[in-house]
C-alpha atoms as a PDB file:
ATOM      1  CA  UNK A   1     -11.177   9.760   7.543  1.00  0.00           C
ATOM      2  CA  UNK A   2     -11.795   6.682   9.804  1.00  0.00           C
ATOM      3  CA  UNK A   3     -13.938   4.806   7.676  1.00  0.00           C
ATOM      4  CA  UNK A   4     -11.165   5.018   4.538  1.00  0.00           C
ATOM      5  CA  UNK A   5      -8.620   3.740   7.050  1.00  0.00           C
ATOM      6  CA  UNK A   6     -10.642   0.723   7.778  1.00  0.00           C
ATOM      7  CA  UNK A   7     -11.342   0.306   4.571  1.00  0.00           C
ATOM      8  CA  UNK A   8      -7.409  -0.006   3.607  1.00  0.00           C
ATOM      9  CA  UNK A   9      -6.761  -1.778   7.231  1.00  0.00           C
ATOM     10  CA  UNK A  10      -8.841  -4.409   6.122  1.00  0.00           C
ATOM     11  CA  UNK A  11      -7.082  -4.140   2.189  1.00  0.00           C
ATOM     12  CA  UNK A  12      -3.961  -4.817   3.656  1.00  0.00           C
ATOM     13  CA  UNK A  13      -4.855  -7.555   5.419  1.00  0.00           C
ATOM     14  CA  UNK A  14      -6.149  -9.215   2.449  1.00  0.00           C
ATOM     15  CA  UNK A  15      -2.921  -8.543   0.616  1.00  0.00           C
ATOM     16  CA  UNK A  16      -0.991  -9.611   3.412  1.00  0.00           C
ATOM     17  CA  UNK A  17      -2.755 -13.044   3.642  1.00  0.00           C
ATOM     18  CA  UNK A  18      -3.048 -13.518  -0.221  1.00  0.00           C
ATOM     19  CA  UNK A  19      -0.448 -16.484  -1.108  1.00  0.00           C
ATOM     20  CA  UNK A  20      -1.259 -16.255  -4.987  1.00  0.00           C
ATOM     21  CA  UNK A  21      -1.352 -11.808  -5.385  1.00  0.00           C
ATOM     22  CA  UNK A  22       2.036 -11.031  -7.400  1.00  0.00           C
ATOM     23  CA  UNK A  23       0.380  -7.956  -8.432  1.00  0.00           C
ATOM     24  CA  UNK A  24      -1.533  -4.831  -7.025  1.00  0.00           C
ATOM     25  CA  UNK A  25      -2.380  -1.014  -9.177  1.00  0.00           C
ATOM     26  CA  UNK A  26      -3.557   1.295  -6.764  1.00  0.00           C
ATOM     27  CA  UNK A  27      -2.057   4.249  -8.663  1.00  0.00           C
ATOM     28  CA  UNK A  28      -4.310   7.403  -9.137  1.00  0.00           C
ATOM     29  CA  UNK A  29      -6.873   6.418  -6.476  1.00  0.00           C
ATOM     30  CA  UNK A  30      -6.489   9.204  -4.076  1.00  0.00           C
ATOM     31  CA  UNK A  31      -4.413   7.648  -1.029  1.00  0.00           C
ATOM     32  CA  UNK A  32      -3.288  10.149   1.570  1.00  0.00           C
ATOM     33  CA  UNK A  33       0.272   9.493   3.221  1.00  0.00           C
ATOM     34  CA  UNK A  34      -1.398   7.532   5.981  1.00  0.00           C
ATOM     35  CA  UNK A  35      -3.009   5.283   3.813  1.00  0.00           C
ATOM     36  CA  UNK A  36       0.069   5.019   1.516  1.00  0.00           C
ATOM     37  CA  UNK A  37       2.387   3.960   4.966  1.00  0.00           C
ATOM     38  CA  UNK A  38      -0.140   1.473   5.767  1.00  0.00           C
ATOM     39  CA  UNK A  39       0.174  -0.066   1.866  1.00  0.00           C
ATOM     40  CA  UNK A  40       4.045   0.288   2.613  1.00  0.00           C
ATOM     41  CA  UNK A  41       3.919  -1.840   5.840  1.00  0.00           C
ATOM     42  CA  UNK A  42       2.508  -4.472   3.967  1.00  0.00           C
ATOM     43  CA  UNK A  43       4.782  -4.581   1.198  1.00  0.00           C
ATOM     44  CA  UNK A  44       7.291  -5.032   3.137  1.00  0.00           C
ATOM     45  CA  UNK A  45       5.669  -8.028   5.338  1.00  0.00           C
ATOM     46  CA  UNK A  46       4.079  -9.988   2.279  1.00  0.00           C
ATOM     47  CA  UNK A  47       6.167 -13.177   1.019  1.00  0.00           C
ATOM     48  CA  UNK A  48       3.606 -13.140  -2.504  1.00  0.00           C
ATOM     49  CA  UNK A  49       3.430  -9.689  -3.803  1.00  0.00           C
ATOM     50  CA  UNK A  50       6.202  -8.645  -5.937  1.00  0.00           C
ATOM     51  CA  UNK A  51       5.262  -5.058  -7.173  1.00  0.00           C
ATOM     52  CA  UNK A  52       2.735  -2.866  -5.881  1.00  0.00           C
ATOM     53  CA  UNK A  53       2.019   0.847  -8.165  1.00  0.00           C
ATOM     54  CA  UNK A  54       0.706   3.718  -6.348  1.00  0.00           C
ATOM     55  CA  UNK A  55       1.696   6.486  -8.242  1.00  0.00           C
ATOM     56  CA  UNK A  56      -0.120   9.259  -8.878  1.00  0.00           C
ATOM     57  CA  UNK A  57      -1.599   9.889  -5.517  1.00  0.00           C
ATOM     58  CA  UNK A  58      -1.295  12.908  -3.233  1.00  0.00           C
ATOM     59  CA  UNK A  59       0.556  11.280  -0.122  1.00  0.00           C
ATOM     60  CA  UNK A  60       3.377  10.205  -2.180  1.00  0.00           C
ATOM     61  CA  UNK A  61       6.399  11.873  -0.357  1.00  0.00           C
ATOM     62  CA  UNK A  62      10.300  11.421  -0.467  1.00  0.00           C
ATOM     63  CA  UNK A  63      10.277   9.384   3.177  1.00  0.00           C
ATOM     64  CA  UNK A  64       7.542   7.269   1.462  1.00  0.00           C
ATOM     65  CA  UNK A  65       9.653   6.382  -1.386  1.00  0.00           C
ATOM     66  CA  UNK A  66      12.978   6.004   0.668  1.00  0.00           C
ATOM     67  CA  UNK A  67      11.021   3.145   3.165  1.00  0.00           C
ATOM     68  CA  UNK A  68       9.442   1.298   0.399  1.00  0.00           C
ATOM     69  CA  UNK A  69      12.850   0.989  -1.635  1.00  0.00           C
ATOM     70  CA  UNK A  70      15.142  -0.209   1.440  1.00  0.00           C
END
């Protein structure tokens, strides 16, 4: 729903602008794909965070994976 994607919009931008986060669990927490591609994008941006877990939620999917390991 909107209100969750806000709610992760405005995660990401924290995580994104965090210079001292090395470290983020999200796993089991209910993300959808959406949400999960959004976590993904930021991954990928952020200089700080070395490992980010979100396993064990139901957007997981293969293209997910494939994006976040290249």
């Amino acid at each position: 729903d909107e209100k969750s994607i806000h709610i992760i919009t405005n995660l990401c931008r924290f995580i994104a602008r965090n210079k001292n986060l090395i470290h983020a669990d999200f796993s089991h927490t209910g993300l959808n794909e959406q949400m999960l591609w959004y976590f993904g994008r930021t991954m990928r941006r952020t200089q700080s965070l070395r490992s980010l877990h979100l396993s064990g939620n139901p957007g997981i999917t293969l293209r997910l994976k494939q994006y976040l390991v290249t």
